[in-house]
N, C-alpha and C. Protein backbone atom coordinates (compact mmCIF):
# COMPACT_ATOMS: atom_id res chain seq x y z
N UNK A 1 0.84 -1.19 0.00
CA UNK A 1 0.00 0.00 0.00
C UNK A 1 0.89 1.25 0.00
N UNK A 2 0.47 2.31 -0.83
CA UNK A 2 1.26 3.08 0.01
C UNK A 2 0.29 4.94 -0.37
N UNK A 3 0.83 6.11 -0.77
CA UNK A 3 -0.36 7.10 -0.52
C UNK A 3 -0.98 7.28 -1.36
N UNK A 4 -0.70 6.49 -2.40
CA UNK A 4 -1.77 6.86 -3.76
C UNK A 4 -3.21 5.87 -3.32
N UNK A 5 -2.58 4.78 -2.54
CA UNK A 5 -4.36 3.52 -2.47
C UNK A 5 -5.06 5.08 -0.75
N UNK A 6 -3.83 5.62 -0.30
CA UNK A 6 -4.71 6.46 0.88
C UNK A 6 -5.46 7.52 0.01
N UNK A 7 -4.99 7.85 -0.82
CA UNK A 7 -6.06 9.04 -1.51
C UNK A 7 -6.85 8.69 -2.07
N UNK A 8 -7.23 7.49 -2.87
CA UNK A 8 -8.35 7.28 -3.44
C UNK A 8 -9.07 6.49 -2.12
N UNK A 9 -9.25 5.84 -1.42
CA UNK A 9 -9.63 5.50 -0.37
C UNK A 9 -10.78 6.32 0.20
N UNK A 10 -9.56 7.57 0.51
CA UNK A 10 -10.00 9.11 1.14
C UNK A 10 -10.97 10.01 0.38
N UNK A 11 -10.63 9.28 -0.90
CA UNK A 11 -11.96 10.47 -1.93
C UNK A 11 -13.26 9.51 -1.65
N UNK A 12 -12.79 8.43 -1.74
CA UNK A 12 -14.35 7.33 -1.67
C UNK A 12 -15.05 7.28 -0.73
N UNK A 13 -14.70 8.12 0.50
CA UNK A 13 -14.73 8.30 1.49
C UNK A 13 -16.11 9.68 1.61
N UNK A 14 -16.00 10.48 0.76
CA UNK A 14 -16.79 11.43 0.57
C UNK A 14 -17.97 10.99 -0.10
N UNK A 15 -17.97 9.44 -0.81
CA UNK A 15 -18.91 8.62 -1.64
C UNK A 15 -18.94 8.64 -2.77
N UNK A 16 -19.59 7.47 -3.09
CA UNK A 16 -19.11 7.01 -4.00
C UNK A 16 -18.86 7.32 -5.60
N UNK A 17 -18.29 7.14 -6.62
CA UNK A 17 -17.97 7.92 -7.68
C UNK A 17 -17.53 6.80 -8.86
N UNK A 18 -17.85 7.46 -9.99
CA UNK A 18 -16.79 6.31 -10.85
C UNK A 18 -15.49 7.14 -11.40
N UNK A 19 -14.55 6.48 -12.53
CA UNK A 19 -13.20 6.39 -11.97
C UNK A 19 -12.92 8.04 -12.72
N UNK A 20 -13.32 8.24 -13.21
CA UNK A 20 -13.13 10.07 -14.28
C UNK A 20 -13.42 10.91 -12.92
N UNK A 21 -14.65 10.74 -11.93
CA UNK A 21 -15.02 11.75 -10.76
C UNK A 21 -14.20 11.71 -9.82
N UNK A 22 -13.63 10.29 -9.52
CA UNK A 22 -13.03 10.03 -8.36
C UNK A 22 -11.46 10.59 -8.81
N UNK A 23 -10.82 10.70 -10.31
CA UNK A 23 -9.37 11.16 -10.62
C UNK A 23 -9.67 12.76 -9.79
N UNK A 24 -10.83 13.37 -10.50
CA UNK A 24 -10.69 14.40 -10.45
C UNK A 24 -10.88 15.07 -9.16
N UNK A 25 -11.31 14.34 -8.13
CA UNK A 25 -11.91 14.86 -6.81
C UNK A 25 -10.17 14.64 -6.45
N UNK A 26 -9.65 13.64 -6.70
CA UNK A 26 -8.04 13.70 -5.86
C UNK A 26 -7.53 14.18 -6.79
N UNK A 27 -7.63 15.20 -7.86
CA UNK A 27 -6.60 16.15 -8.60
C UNK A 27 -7.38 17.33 -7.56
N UNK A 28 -8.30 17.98 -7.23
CA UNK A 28 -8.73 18.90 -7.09
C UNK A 28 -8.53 19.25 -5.77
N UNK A 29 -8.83 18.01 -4.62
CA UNK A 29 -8.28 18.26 -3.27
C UNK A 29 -6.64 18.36 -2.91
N UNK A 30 -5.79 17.81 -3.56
CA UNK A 30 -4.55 17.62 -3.48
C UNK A 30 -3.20 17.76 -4.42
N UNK A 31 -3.92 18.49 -5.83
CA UNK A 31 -2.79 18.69 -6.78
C UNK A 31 -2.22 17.82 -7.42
N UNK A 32 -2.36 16.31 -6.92
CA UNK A 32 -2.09 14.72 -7.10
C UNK A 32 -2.73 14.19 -8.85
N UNK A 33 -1.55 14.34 -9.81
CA UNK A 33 -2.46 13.81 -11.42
C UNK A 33 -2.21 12.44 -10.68
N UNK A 34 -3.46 11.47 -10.84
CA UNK A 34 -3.77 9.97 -10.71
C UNK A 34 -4.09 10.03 -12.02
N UNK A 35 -3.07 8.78 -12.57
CA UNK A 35 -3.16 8.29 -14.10
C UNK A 35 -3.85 7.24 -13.95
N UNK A 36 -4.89 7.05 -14.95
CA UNK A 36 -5.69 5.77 -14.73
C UNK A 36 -4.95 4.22 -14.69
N UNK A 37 -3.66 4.21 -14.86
CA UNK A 37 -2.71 3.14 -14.53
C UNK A 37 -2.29 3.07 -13.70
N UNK A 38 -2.65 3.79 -12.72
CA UNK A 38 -2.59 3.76 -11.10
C UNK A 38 -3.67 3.35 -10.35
N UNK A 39 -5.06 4.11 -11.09
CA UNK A 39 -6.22 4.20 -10.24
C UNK A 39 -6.84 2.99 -10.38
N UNK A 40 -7.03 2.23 -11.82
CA UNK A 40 -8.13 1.13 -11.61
C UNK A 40 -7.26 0.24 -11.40
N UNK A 41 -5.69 0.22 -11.32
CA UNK A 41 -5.21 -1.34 -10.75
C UNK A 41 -5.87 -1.29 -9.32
N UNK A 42 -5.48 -0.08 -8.90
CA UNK A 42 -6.00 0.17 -7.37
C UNK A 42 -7.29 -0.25 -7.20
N UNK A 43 -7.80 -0.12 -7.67
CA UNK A 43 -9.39 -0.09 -7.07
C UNK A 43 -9.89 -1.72 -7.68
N UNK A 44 -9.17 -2.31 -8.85
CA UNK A 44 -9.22 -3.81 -8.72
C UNK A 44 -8.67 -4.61 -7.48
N UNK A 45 -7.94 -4.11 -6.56
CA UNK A 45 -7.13 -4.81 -5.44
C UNK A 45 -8.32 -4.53 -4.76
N UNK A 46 -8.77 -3.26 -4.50
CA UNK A 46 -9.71 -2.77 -3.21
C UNK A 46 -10.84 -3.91 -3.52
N UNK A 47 -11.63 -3.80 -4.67
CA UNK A 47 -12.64 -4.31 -5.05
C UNK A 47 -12.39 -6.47 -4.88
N UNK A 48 -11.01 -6.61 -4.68
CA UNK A 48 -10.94 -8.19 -4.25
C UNK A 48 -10.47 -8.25 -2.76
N UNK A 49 -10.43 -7.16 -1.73
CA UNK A 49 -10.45 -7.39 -0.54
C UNK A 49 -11.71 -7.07 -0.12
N UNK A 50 -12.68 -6.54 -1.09
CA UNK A 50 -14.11 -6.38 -0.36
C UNK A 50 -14.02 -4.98 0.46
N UNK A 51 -12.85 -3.87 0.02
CA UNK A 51 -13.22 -2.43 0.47
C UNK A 51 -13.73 -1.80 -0.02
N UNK A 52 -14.30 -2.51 -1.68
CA UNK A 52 -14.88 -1.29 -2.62
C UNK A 52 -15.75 -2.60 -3.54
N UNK A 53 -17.41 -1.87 -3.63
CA UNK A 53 -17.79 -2.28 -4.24
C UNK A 53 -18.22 -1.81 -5.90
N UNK A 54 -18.68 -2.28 -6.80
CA UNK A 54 -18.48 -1.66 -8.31
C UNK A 54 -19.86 -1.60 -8.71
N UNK A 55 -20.59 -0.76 -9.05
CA UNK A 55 -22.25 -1.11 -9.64
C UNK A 55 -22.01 -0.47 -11.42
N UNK A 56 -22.91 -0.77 -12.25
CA UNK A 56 -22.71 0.13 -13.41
C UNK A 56 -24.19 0.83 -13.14
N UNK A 57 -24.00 1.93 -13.64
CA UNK A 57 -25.18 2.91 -13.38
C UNK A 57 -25.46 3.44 -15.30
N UNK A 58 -26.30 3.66 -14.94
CA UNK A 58 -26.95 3.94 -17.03
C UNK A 58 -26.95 5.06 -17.37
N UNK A 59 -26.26 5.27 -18.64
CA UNK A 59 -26.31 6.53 -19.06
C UNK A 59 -27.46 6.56 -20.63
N UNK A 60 -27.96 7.28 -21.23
CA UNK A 60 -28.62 7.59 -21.88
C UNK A 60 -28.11 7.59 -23.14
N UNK A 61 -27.95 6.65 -23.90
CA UNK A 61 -26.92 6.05 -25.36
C UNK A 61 -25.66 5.99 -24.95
N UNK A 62 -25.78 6.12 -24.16
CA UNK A 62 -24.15 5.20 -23.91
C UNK A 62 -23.66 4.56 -23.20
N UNK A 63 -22.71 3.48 -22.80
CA UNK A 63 -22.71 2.24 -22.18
C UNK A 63 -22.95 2.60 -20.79
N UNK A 64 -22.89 1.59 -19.87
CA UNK A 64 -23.13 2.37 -18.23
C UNK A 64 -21.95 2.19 -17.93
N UNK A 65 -21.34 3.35 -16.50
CA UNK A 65 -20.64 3.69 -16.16
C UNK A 65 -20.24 2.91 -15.03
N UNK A 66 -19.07 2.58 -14.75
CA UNK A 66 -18.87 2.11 -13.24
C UNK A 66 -19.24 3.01 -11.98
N UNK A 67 -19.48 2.81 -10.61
CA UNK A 67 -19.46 3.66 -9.99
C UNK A 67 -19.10 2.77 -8.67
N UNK A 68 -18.02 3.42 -7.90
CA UNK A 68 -17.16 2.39 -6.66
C UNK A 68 -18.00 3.44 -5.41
N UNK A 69 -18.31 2.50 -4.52
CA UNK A 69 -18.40 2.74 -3.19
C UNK A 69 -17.76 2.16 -2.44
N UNK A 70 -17.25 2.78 -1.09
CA UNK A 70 -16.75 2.16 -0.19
C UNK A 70 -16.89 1.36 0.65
N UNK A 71 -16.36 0.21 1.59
CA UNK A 71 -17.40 -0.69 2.32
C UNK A 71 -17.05 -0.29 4.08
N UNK A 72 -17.46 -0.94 4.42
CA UNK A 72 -17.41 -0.61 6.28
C UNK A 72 -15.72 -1.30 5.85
N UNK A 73 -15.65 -2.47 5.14
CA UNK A 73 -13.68 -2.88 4.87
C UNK A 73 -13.03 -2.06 4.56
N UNK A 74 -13.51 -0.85 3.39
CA UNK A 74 -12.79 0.04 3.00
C UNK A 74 -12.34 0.99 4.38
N UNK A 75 -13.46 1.53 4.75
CA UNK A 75 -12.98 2.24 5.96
C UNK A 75 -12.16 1.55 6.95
N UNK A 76 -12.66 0.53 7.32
CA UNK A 76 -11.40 0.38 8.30
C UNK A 76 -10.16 0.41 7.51
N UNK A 77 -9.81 -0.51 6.22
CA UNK A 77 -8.54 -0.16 5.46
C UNK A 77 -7.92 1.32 5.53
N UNK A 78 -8.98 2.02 5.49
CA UNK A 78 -8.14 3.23 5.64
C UNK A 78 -7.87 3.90 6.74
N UNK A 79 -8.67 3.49 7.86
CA UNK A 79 -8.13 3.80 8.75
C UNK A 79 -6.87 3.42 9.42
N UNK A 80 -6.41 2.18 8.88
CA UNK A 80 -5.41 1.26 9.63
C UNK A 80 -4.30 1.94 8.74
N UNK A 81 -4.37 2.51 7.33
CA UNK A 81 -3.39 2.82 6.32
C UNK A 81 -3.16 4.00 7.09
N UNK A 82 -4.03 5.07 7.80
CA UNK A 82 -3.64 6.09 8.30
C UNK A 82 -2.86 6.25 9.40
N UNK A 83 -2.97 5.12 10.10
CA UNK A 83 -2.55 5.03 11.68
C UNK A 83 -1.10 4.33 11.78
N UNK A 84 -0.60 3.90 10.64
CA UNK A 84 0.66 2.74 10.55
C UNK A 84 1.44 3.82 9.25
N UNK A 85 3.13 4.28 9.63
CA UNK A 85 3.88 4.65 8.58
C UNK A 85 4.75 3.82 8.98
N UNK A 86 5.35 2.84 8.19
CA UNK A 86 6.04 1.41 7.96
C UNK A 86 7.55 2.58 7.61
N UNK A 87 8.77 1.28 8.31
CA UNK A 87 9.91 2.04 8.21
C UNK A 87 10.43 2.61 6.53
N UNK A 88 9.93 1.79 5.79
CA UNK A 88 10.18 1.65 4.48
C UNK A 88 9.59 2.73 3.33
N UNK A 89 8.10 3.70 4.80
CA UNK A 89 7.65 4.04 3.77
C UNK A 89 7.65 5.79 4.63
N UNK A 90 8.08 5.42 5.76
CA UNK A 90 8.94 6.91 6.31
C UNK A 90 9.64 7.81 6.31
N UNK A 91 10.37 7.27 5.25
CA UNK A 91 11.40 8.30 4.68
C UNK A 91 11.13 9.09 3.47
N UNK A 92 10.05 8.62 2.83
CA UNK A 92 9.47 9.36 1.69
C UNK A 92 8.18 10.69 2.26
N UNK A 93 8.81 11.85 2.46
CA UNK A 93 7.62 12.55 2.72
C UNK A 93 6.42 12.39 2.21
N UNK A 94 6.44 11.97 0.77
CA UNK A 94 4.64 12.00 0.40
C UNK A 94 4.05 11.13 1.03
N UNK A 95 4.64 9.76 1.64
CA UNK A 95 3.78 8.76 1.82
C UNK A 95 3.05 9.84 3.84
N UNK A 96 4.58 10.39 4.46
CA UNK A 96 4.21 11.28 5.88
C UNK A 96 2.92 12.07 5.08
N UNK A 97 3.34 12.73 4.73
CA UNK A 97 2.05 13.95 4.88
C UNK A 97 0.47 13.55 3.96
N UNK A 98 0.51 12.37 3.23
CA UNK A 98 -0.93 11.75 3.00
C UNK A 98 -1.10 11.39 4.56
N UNK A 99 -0.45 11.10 5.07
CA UNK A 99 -1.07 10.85 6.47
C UNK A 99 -1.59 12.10 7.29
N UNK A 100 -0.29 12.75 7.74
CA UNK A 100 -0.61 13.85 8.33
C UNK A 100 -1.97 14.98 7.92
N UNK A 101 -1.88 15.16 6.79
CA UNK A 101 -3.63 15.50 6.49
C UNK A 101 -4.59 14.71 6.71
N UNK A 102 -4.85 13.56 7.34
CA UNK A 102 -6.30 13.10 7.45
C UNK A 102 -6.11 12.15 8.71
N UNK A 103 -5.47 14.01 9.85
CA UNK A 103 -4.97 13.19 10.91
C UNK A 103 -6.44 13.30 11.74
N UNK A 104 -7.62 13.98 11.79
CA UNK A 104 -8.59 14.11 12.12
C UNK A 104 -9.45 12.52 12.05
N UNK A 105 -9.01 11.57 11.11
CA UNK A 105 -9.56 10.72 11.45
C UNK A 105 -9.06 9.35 12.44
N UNK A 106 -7.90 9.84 12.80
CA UNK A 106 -7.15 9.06 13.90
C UNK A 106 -7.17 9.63 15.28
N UNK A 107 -6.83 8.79 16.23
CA UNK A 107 -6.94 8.91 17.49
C UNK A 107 -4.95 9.75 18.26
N UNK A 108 -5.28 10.51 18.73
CA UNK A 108 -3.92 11.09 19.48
C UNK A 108 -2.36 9.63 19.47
N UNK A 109 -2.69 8.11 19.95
CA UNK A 109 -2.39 7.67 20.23
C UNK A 109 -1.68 7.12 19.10
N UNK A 110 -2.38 7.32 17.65
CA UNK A 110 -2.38 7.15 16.34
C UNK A 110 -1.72 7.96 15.79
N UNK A 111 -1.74 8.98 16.23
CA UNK A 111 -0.77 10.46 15.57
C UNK A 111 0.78 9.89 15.86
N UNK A 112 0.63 10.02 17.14
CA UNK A 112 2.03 9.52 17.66
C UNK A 112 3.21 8.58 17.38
N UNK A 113 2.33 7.52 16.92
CA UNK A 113 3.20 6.56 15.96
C UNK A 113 3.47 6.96 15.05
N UNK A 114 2.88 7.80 13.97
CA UNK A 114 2.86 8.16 12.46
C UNK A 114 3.99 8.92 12.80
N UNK A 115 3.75 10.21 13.96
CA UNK A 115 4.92 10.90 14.09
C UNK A 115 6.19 10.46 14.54
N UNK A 116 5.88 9.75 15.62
CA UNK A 116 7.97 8.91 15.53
C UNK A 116 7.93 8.72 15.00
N UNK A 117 7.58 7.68 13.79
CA UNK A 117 8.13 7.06 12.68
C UNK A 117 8.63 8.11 11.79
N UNK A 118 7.85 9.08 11.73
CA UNK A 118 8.23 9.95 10.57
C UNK A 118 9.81 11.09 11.24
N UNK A 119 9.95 11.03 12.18
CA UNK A 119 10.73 11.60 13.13
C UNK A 119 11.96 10.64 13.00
N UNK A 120 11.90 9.22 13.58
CA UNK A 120 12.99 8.69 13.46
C UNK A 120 13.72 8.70 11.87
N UNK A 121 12.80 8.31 11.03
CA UNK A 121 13.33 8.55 9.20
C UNK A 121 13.98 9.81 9.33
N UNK A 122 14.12 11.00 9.85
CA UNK A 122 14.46 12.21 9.61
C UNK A 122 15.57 12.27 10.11
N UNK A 123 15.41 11.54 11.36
CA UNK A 123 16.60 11.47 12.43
C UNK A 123 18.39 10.99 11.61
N UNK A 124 17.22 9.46 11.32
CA UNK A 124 18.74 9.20 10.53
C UNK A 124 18.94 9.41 8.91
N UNK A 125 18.29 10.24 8.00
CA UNK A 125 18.22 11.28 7.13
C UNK A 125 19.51 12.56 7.39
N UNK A 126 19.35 12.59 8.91
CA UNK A 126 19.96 13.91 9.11
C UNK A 126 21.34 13.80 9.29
N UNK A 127 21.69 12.79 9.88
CA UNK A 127 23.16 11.62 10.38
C UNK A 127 23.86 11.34 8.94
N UNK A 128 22.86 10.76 8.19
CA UNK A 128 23.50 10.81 6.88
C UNK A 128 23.94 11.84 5.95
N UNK A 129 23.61 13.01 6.12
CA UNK A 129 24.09 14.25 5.48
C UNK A 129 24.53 14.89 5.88
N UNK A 130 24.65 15.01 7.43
CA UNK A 130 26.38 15.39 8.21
C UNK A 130 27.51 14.39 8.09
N UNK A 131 27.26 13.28 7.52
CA UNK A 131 28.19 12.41 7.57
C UNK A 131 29.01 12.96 6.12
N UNK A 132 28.26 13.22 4.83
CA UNK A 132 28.22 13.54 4.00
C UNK A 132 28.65 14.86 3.67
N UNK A 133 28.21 15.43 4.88
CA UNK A 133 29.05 17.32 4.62
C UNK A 133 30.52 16.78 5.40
N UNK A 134 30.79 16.46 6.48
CA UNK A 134 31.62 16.02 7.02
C UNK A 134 33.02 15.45 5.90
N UNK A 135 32.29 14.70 4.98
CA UNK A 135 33.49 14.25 4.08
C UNK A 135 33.93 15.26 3.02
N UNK A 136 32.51 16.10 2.12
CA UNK A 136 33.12 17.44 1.91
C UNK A 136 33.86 17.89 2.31
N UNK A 137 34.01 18.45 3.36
CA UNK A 137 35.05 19.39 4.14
C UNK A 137 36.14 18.60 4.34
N UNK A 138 36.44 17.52 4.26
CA UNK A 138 37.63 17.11 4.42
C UNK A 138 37.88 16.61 2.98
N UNK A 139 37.83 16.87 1.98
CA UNK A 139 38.11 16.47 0.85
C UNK A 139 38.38 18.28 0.19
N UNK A 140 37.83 18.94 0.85
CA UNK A 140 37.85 20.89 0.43
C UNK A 140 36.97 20.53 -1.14
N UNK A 141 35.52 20.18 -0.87
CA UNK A 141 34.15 19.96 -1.74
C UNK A 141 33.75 20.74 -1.43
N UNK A 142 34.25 22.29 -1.93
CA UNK A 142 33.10 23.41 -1.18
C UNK A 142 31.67 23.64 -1.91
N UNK A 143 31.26 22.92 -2.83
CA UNK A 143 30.18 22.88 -3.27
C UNK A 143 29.24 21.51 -2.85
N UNK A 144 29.98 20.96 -2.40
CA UNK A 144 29.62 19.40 -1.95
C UNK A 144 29.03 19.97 -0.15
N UNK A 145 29.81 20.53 0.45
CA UNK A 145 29.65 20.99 1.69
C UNK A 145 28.16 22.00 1.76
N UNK A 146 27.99 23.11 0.10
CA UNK A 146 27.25 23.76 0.45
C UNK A 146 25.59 22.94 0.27
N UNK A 147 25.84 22.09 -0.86
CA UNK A 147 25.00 21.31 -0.89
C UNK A 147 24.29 20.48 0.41
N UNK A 148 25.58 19.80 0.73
CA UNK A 148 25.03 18.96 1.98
C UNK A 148 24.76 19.72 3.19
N UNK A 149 25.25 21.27 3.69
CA UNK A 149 24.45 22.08 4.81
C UNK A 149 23.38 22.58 4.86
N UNK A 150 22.72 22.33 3.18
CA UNK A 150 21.02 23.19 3.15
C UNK A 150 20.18 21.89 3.26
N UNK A 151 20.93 20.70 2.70
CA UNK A 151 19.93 19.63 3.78
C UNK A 151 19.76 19.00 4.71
N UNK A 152 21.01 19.97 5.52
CA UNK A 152 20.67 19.60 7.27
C UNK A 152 19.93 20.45 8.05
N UNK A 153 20.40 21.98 7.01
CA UNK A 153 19.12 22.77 7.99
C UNK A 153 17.64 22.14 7.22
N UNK A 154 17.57 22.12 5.96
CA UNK A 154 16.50 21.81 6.07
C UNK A 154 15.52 20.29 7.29
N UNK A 155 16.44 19.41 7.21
CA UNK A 155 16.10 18.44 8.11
C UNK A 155 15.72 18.65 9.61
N UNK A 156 16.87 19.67 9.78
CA UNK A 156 16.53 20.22 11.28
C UNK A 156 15.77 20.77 11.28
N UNK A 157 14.97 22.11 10.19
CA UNK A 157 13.89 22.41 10.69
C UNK A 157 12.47 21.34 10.50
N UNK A 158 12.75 20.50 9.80
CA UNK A 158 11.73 19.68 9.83
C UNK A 158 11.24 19.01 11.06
N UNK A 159 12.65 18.55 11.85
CA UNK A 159 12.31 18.14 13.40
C UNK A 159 11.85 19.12 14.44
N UNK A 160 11.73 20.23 14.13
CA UNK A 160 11.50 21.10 15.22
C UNK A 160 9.97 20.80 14.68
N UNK A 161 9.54 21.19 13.50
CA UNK A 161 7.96 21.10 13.05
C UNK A 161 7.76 19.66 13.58
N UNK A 162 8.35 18.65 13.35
CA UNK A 162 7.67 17.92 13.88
C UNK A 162 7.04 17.40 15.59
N UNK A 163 8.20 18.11 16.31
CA UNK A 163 7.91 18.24 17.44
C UNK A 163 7.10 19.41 17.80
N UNK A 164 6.18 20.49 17.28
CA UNK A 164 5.38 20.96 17.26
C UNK A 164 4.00 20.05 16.95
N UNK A 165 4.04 19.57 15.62
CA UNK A 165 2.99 18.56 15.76
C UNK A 165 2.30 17.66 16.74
N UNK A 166 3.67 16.80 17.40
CA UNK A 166 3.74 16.47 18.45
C UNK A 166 2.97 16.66 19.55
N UNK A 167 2.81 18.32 19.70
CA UNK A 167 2.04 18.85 20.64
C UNK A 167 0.89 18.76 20.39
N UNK A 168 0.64 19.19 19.44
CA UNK A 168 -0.62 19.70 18.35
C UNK A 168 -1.63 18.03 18.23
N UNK A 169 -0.87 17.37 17.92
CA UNK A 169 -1.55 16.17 17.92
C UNK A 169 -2.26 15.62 18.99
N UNK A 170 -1.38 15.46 19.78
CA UNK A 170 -1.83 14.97 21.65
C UNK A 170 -3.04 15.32 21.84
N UNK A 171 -3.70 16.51 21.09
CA UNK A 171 -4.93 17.26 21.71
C UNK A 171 -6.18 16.84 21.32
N UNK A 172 -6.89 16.36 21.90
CA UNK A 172 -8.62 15.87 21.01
C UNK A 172 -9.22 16.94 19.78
N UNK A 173 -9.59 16.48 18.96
CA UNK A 173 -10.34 16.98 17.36
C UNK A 173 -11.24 18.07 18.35
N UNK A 174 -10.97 18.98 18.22
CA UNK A 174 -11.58 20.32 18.54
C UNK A 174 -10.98 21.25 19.28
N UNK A 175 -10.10 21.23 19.78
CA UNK A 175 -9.20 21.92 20.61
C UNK A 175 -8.05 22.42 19.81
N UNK A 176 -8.04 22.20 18.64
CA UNK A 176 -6.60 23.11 18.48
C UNK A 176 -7.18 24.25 18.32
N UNK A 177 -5.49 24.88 19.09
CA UNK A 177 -5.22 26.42 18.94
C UNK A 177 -4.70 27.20 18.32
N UNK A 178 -4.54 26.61 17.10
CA UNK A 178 -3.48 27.15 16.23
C UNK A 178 -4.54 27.31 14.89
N UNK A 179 -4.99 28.70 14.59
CA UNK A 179 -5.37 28.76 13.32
C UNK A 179 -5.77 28.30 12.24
N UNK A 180 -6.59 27.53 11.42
CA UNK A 180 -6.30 27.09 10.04
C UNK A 180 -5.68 28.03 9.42
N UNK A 181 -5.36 27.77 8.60
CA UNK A 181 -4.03 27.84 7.38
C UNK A 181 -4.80 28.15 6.25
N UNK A 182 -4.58 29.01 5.26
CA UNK A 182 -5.48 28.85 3.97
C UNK A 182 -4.68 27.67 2.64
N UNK A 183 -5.61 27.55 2.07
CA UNK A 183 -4.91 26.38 1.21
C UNK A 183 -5.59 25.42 0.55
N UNK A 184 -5.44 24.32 0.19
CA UNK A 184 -6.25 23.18 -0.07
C UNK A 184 -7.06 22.68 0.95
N UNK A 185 -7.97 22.13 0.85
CA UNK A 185 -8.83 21.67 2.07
C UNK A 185 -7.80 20.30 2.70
N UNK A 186 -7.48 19.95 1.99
CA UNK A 186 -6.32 18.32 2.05
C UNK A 186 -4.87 18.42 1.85
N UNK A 187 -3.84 18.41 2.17
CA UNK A 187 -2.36 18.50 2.04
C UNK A 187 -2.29 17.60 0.34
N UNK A 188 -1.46 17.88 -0.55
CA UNK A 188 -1.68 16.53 -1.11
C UNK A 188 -0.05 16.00 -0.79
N UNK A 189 0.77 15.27 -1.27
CA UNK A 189 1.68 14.51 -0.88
C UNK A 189 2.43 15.64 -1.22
N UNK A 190 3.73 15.69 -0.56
CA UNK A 190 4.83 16.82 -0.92
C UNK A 190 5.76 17.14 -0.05
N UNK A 191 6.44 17.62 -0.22
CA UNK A 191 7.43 18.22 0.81
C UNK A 191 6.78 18.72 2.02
N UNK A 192 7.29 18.71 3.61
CA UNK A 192 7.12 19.09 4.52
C UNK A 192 6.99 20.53 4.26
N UNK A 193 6.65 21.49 3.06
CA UNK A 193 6.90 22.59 3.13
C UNK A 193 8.04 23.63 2.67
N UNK A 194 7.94 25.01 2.17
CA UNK A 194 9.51 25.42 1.67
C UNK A 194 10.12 25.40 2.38
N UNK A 195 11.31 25.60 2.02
CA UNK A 195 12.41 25.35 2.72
C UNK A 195 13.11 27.44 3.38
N UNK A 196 12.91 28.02 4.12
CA UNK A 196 13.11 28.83 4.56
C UNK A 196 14.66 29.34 4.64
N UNK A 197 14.83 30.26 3.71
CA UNK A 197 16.57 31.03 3.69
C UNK A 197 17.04 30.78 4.82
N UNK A 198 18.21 30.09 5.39
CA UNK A 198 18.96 30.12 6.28
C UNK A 198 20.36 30.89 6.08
N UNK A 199 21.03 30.88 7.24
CA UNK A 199 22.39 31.61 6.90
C UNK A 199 23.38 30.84 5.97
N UNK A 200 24.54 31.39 5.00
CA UNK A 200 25.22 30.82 4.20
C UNK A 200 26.22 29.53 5.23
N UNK A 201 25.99 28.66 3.93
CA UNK A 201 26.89 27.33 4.77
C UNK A 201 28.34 27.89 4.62
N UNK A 202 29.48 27.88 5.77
CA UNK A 202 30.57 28.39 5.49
C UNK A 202 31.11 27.55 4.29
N UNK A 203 31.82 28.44 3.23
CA UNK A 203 32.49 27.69 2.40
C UNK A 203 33.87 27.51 2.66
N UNK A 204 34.44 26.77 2.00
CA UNK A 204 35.99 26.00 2.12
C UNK A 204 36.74 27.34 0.90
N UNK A 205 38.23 27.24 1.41
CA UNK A 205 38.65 28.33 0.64
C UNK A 205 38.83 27.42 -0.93
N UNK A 206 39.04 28.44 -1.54
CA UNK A 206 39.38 27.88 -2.89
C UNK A 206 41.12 27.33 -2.81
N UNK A 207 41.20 25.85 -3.70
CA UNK A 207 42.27 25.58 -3.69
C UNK A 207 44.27 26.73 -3.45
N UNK A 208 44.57 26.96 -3.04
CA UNK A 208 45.58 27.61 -3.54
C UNK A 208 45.51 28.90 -2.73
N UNK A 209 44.50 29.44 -1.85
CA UNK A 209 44.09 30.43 -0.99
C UNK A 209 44.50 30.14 -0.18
């Protein structure tokens, strides 16, 4: 599984649709093009675990249309897809933040896992690209160094956000205090966000300086 079966899941979720309504409801909430060589393998898997059922509905000269609903299987499937980020699939932000947007349908206790997991991936993300600036600088890679210091700040600020979440999460569905945000109604998969100017990574002198 991974966030493309959570977004169509999540659109079916709003009810049911066939496969042209359902592309376009997850292009429209999330920016996400679903190529139909994604979507109906998907929804043939859903439709043989019994999370999605298929009816054809009639159109007026022309053939009938599929139309998928979701089952009480589907939902729990997606709930369990929301509540579990597997080590394998933690290190890829899109698969974190399909989660993190449809954290409203998980429980605090549920957040928490999604978030270490997504925390520890970062952790050693971050180990690996000081390890990596580290050999820059001792090789005098001053472009290698500048490279590898904008993705440690970036990493580091990612852990601070995530330990904000952290907080943010802990709290029962009605209590946050923090503003909505304007934007998409749904995150769609993507980066944790831009990446914010930090100060210049020191560079290494040029050979011969």
């Amino acid at each position: 599984m991974s966030y493309i079966e959570i977004l169509i899941l999540r659109r079916l979720r709003s009810g049911p649709a066939h496969g042209y309504e359902l592309r376009k409801r997850v292009e429209q909430t999330t920016g996400f093009v679903l190529h139909n060589n994604s979507l109906y393998p998907a929804l043939k898997r859903f439709e043989e675990a019994g999370a999605v059922t298929k009816s054809a509905e009639p159109q007026p000269g022309r053939p009938p249309r599929l139309v998928y609903t979701l089952t009480e299987v589907g939902h729990e499937l997606l709930h369990d897809m929301l509540a579990d980020l597997p080590p394998d699939q933690a290190a890829d932000p899109a698969e974190f933040m399909a989660r993190l947007g449809q954290f409203s349908l998980i429980n605090s206790a549920e957040r928490a896992v999604v978030l270490a997991a997504r925390t520890r991936a970062v952790r050693e993300q971050l180990a690996h690209f000081e390890a990596m600036r580290d050999l820059a600088v001792a090789h005098a890679e001053r472009w290698g160094a500048l490279a590898t210091g904008e993705m440690i700040r970036g990493h580091q600020r990612e852990l601070a956000w995530l330990a904000e979440l952290g907080e943010l999460a802990a709290q029962p569905e009605g209590t946050d205090p923090w503003p909505a945000e304007p934007g998409p109604a749904e995150p769609g998969p993507a980066e944790p966000g831009p990446a914010e100017p930090g100060p210049a990574e020191p560079g290494l002198p040029e050979p011969g300086r």
